[in-house]
Protein backbone atom coordinates (compact mmCIF):
# COMPACT_ATOMS: atom_id res chain seq x y z
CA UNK A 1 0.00 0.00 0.00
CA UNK A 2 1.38 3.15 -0.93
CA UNK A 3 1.68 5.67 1.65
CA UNK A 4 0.81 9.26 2.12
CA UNK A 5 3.28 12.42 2.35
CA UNK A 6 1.43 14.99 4.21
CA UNK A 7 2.24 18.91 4.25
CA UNK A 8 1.14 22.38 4.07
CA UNK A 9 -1.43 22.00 6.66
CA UNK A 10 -3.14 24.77 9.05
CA UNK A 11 -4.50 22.44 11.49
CA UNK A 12 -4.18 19.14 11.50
CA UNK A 13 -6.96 17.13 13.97
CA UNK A 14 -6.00 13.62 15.04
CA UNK A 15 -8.37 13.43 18.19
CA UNK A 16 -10.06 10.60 16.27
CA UNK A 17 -7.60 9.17 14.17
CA UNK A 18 -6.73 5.59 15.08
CA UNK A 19 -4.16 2.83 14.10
CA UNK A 20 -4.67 1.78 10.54
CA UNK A 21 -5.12 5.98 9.13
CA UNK A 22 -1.46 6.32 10.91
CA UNK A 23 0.40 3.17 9.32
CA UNK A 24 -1.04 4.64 6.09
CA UNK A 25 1.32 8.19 6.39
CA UNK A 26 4.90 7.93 5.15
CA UNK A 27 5.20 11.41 6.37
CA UNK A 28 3.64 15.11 8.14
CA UNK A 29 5.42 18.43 7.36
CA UNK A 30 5.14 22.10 7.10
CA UNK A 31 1.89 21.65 9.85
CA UNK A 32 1.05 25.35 11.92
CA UNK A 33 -0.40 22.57 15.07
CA UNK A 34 -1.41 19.21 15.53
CA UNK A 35 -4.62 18.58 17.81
CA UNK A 36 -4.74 15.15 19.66
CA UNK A 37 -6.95 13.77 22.56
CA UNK A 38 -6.01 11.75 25.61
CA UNK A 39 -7.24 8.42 23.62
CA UNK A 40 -4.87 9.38 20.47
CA UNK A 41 -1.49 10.63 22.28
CA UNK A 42 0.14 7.63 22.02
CA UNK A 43 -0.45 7.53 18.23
CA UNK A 44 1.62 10.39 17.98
CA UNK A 45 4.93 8.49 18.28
CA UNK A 46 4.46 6.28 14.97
CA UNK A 47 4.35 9.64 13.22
CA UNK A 48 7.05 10.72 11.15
CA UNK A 49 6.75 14.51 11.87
CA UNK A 50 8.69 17.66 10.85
CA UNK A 51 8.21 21.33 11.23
CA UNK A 52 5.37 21.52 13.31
CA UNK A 53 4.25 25.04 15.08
CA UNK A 54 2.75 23.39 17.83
CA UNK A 55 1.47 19.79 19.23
CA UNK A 56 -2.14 19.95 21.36
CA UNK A 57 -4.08 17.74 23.39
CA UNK A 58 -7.54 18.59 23.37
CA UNK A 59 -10.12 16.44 24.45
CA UNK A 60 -14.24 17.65 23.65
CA UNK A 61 -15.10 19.59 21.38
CA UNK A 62 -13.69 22.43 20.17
CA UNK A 63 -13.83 26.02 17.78
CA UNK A 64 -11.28 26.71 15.30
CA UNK A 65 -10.31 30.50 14.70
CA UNK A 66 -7.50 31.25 12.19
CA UNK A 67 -5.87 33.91 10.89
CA UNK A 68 -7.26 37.49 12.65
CA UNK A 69 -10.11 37.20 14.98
CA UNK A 70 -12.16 39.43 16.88
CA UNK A 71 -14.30 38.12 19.87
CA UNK A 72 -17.17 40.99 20.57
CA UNK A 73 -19.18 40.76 23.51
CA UNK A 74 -22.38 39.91 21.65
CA UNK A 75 -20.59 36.72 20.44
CA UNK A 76 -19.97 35.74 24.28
CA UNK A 77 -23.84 36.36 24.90
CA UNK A 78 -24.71 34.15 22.26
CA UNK A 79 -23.01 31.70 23.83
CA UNK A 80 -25.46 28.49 25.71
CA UNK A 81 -23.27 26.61 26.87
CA UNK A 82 -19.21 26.68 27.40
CA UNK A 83 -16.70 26.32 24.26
CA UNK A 84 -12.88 25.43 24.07
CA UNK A 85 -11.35 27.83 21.55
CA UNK A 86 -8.44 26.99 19.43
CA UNK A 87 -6.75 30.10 17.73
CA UNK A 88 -4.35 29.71 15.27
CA UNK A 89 -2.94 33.46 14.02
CA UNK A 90 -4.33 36.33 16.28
CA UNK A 91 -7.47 36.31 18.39
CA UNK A 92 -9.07 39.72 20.04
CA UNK A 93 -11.12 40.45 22.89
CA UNK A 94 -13.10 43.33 22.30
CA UNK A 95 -12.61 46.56 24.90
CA UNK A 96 -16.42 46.62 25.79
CA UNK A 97 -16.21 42.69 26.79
CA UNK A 98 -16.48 43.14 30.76
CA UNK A 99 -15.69 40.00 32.78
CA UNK A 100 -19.24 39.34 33.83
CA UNK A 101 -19.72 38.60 30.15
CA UNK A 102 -17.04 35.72 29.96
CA UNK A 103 -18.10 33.83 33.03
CA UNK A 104 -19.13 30.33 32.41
CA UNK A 105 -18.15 30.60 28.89
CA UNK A 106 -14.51 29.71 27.94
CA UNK A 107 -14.12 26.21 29.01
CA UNK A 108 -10.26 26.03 27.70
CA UNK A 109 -8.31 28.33 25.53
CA UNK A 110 -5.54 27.10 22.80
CA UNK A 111 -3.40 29.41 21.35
CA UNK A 112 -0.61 29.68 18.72
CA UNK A 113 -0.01 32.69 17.48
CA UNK A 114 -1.45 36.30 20.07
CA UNK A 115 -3.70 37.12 22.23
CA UNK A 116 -4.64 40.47 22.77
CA UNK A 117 -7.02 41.05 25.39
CA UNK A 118 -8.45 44.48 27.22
CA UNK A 119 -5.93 45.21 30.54
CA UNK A 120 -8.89 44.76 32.44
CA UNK A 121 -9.60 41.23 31.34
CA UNK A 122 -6.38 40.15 31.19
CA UNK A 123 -6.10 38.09 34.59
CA UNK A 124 -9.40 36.43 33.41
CA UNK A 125 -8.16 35.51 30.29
CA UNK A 126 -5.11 34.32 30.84
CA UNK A 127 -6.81 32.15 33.59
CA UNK A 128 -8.35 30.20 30.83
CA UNK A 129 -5.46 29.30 28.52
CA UNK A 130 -4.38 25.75 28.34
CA UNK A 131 -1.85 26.18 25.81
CA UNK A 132 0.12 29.39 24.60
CA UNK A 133 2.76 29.13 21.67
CA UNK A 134 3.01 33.03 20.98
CA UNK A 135 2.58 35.81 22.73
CA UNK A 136 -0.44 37.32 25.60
CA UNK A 137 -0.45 41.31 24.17
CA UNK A 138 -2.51 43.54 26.80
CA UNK A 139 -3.76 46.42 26.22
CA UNK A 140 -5.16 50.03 27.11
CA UNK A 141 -7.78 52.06 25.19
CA UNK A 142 -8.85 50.98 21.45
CA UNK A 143 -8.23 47.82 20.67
CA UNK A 144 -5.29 46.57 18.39
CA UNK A 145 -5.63 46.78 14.43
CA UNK A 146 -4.69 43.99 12.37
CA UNK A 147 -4.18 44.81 8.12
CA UNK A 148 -3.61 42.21 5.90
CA UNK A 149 -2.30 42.51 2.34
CA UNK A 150 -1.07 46.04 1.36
CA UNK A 151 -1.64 49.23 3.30
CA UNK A 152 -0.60 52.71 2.97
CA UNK A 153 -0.94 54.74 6.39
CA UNK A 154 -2.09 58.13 5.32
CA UNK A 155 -3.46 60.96 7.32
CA UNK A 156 -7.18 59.79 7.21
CA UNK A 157 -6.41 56.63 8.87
CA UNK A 158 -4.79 58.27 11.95
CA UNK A 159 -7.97 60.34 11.78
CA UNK A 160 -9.65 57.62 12.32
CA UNK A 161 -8.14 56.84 15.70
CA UNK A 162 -9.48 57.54 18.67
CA UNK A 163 -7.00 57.59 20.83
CA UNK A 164 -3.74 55.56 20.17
CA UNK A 165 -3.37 51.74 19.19
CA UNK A 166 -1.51 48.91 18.68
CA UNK A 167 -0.77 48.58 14.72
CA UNK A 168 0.07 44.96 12.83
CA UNK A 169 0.70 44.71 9.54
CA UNK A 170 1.07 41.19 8.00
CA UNK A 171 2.42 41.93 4.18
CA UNK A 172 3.56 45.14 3.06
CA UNK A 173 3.14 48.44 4.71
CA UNK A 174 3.34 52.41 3.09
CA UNK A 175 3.96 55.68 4.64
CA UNK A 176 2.11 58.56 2.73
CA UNK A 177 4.56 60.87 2.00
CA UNK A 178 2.81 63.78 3.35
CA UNK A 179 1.65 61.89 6.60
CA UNK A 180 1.93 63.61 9.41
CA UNK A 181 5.10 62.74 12.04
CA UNK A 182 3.01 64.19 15.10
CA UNK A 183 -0.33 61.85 14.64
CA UNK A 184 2.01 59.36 13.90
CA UNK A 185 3.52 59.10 17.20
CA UNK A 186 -0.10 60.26 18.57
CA UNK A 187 -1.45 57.54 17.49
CA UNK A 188 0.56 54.87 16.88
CA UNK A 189 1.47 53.36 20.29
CA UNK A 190 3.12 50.78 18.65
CA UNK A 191 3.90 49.70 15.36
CA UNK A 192 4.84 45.43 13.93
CA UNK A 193 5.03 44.66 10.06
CA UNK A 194 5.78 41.55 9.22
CA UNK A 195 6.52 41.53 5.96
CA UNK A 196 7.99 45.17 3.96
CA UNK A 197 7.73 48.96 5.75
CA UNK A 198 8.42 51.59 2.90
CA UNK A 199 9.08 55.01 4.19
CA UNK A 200 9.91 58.18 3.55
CA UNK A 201 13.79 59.67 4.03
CA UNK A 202 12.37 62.48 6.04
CA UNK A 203 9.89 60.13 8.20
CA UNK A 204 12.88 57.81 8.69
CA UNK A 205 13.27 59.67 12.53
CA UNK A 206 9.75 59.44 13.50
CA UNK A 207 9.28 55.92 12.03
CA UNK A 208 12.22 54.36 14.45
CA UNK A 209 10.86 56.65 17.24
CA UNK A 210 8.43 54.43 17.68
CA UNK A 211 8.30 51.30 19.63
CA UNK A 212 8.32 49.31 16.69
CA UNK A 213 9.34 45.40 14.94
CA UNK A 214 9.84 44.75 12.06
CA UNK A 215 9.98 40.99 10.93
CA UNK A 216 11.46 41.31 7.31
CA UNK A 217 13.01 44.64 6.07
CA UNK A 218 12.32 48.11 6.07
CA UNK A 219 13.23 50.15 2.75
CA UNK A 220 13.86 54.15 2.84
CA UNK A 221 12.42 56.05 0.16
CA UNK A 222 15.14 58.49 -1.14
CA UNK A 223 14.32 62.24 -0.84
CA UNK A 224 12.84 63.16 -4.01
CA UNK A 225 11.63 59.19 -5.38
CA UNK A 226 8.24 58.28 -6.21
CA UNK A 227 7.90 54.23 -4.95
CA UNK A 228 5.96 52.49 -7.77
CA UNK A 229 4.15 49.54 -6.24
CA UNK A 230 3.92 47.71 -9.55
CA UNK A 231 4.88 46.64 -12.72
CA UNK A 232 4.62 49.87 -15.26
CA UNK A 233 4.24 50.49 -18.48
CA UNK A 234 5.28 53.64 -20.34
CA UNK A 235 4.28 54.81 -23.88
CA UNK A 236 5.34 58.01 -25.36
CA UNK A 237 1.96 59.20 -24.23
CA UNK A 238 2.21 58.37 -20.65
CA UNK A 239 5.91 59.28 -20.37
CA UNK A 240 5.06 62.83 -21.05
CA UNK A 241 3.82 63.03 -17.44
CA UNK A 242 6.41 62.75 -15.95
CA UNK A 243 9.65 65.35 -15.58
CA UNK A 244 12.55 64.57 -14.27
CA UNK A 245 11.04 62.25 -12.39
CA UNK A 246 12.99 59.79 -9.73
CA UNK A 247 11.75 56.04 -9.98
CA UNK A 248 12.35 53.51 -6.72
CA UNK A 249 10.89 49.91 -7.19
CA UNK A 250 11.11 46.06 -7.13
CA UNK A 251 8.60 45.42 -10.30
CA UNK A 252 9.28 45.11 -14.05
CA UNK A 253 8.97 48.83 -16.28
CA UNK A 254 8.72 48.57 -19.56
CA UNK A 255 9.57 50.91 -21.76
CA UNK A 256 7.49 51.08 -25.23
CA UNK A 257 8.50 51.41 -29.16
CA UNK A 258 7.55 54.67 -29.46
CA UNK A 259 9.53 56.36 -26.39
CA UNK A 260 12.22 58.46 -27.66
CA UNK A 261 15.34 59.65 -26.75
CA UNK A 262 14.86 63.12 -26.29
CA UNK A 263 11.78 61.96 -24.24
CA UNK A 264 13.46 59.76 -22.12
CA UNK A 265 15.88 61.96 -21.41
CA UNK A 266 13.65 64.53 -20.26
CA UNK A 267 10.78 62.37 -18.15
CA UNK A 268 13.01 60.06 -16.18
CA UNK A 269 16.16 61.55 -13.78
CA UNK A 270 16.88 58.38 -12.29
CA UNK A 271 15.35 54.38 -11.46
CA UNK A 272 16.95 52.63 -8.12
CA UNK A 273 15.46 49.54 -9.24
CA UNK A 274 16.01 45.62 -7.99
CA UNK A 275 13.73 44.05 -11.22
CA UNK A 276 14.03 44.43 -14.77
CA UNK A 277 14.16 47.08 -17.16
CA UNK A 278 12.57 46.57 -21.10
CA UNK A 279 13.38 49.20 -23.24
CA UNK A 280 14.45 49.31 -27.15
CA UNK A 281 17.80 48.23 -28.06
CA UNK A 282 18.72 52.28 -29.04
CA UNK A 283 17.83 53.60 -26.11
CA UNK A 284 19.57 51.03 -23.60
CA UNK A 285 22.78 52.96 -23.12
CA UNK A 286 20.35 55.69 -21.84
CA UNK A 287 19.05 53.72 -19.40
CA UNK A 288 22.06 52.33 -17.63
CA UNK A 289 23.20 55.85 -16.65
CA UNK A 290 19.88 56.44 -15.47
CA UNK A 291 19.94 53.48 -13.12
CA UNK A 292 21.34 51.68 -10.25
CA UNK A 293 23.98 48.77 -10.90
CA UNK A 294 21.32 46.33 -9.84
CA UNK A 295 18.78 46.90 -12.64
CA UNK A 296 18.50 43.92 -15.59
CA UNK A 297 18.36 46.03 -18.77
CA UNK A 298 16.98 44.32 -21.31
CA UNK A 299 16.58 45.33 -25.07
CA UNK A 300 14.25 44.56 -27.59
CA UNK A 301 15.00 45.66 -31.94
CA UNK A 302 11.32 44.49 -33.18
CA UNK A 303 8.78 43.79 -30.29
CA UNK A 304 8.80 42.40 -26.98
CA UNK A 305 6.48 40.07 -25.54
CA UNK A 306 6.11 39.20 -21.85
CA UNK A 307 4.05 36.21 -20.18
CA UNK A 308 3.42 36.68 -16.52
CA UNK A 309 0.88 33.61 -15.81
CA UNK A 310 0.43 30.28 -17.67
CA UNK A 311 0.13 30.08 -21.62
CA UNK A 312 0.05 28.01 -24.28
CA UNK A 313 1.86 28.16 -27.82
CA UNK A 314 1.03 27.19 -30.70
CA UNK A 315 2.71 28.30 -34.46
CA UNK A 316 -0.04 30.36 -35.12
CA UNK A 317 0.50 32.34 -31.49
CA UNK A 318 3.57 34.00 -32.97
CA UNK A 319 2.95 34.33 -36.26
CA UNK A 320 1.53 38.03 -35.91
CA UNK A 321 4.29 39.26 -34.04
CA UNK A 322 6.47 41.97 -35.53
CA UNK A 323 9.74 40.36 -35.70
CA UNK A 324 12.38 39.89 -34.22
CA UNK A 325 10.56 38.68 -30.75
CA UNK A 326 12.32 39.29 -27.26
CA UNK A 327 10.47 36.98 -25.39
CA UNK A 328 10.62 37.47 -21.66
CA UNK A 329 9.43 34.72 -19.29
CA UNK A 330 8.16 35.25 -15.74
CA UNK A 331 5.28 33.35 -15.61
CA UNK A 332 5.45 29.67 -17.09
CA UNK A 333 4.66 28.87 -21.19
CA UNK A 334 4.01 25.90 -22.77
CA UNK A 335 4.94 25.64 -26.60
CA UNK A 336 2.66 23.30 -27.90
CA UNK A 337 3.35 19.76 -30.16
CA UNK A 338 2.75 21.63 -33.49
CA UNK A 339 4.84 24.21 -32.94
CA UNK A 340 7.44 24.68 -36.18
CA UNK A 341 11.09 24.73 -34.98
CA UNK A 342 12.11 26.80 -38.24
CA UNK A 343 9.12 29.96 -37.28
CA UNK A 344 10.57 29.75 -33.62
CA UNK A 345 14.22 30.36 -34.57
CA UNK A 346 13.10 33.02 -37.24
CA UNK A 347 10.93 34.55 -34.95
CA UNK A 348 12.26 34.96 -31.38
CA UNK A 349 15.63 36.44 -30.93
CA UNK A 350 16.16 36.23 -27.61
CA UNK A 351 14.48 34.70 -24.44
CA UNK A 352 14.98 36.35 -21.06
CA UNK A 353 13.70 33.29 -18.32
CA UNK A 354 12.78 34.16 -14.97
CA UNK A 355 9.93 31.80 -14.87
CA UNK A 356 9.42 28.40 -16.40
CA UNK A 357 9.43 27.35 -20.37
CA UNK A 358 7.78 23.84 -20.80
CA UNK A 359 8.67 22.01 -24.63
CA UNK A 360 7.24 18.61 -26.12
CA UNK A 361 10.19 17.64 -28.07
CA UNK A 362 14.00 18.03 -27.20
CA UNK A 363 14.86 19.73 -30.39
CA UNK A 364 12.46 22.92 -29.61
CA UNK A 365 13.90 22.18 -25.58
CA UNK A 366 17.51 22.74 -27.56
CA UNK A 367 16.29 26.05 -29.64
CA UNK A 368 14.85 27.14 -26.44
CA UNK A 369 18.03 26.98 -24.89
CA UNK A 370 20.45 28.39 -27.44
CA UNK A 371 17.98 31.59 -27.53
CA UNK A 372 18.14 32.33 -23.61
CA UNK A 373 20.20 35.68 -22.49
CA UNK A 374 18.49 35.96 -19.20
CA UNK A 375 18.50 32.53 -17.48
CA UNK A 376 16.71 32.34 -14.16
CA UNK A 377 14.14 30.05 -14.51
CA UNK A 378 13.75 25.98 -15.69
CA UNK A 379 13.49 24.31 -18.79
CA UNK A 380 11.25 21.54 -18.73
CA UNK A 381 10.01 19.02 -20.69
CA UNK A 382 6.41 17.88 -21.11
CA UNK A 383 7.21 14.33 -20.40
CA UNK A 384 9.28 15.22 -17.17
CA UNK A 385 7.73 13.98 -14.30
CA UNK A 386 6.06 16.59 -11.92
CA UNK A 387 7.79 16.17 -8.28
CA UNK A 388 4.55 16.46 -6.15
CA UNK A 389 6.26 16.87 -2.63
CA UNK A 390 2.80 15.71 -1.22
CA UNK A 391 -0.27 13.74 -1.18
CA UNK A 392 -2.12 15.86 0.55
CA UNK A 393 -1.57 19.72 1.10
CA UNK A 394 -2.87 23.03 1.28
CA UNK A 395 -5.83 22.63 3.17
CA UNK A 396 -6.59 25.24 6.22
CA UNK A 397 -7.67 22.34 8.56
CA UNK A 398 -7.42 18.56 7.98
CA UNK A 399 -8.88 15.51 10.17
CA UNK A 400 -8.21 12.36 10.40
């Protein structure tokens, strides 16, 4: 009987798993926590188990919470009877909760990840948990914000603010460029990104002022830069906006056929730049004394053609294209069977790979190859056997 690899799991529950599921799993990785009851500990042992958050016994039933979750006092009046919570990210207690409202309602509470929980609650609440991988965060006034994805902290927001709060944000984080230093230390009582903090050069004083963690990297806007967020495209047309303009980013910019010299010249001072650069072959001597030592310049004589997600190729997909084609890669293509070796090597001139190329035959595989310039990415054949790490992945919560 083949066995199952296991990974990539949020929660996995084994409180009712028994002997014959476990001698079926080769392997568990990548797992945030495992849940187990007093009947299934034991089990635990035959288990091949790496990278695991956290290991739980839990016996009854129990509520999952995951990622960011706020507990409102109307949720503990709803409540009949007594739960066990299991949190698995970040789990709030509301600042109008009073105690009265939690007695006879937590029954046992499991956390990995943070609790944050009123000042005057927290004795009460930290009387209740069973299990604590992370960290018990209490706290005065409004309660602690939690962002998600991208953010940019502008004036407004603070506005917003009664007081002063706690401030997490899990992915990437903005200063405004005209926010305001003094409501920023107002309100801002303390600030955690995990993930990327852009600010400004003249904020960078105020920003560090501030109790503050960072868990991944801050980046400091030069004096004068406007930070593009993502990938840009500029025609002669759209170029004309700009003057003298100062470019900071980490995504592509592409440059189009019809942007000239002169133009060029006169819309763009500088680009501090850690991603690539498209622009036509005559104007790339242009752009390497307009950017940083980092920057990929790439040129282009006829057109340029750029695949961020997953496509397919055929002959015919080309055959439009005003040659010759620099083809540039990030995403993955697949060239098709019919695809004619003879319009491929007439057509593209050069290949810049930063994603994956995927060929049926190994003579297009070889044309592929003798056409990269830019080579960070995989050339694979159809044929070539996928390496699926796991049997069973991704999934939020899993039982067995």
């Amino acid at each position: 009987m083949t066995k199952q690899r296991i990974g990539n799991i949020g929660v996995l529950n084994l409180t009712k798993v028994n002997e014959k599921t476990i001698a079926g799993i080769e392997s568990i990785e990548n797992v945030g926590c495992i849940i187990y009851s007093r009947e299934t500990a034991h089990l635990q042992s035959a288990l091949k188990v790496q990278n695991v958050g956290a290991s739980i016994e839990i016996n009854g039933d129990y509520q999952t919470l995951t990622g960011e979750t706020v507990l409102s006092r109307n949720y503990f009046q709803s409540l009949t009877t007594p739960v066990q919570l299991l949190t698995v990210g970040s789990i709030t207690f509301d600042e109008k909760i009073e105690e009265a409202d939690l007695e006879g309602k937590i029954d046992g509470l499991f956390v990995v990840g943070t609790v944050y929980a009123p000042a005057h609650l927290q004795g009460h609440i930290q009387s209740k948990v069973k299990h604590m991988t992370g960290m018990f965060e209490p706290y005065e006034g409004e309660k602690p914000r939690v962002i998600n994805g991208k953010h940019e902290l502008t004036n407004a927001y603070l506005e917003s603010i009664q007081s002063s709060v706690k401030l997490t944000v899990n992915g990437k984080l903005k200063l405004d460029k005209h926010l305001s230093t003094e409501s920023l230390n107002q309100k801002i009582e303390n600030l955690t990104v995990n993930g990327i903090l852009y600010f400004h050069e003249s904020q960078e004083s105020a920003v560090f002022g501030l109790p503050h963690t960072i868990n991944g990297k801050s980046v400091k806007i030069p004096e004068g830069f406007t930070l593009l967020t993502s990938s840009q495209s500029y025609s002669a047309r759209t170029l004309r906006r700009l003057n003298g303009a100062k470019l900071m980013t980490t995504n592509p910019i592409y440059f189009e056929k019809d942007v000239s010299r002169e133009l060029l010249e006169q819309a763009i001072d500088q680009i501090q730049t850690t991603s690539i650069v498209v622009v036509d072959e005559d104007l790339e001597d242009l752009l390497y004394e307009k950017t940083n030592i980092e920057a990929e310049i790439l040129s282009y004589e006829g057109q340029y053609v750029v695949i961020e997600n997953e496509e397919k190729w055929d002959t015919e997909e080309y055959a439009f294209y005003d040659k010759p084609v620099t083809l540039i890669v990030a995403g993955k293509l697949i060239f098709e069977e019919d695809l004619s070796a003879t319009e491929l090597k007439t057509t593209i001139k050069n290949i810049d790979l930063l994603g994956t190329i995927v060929t049926e035959t190994p003579e297009i595989k070889g044309i592929i190859k003798s056409l990269l310039r830019l080579n960070d990415g995989s050339v694979e054949s159809a044929d070539q056997p996928v390496d699926s790490r796991y049997d069973v992945a991704n999934y939020g919560e899993l039982s067995l």
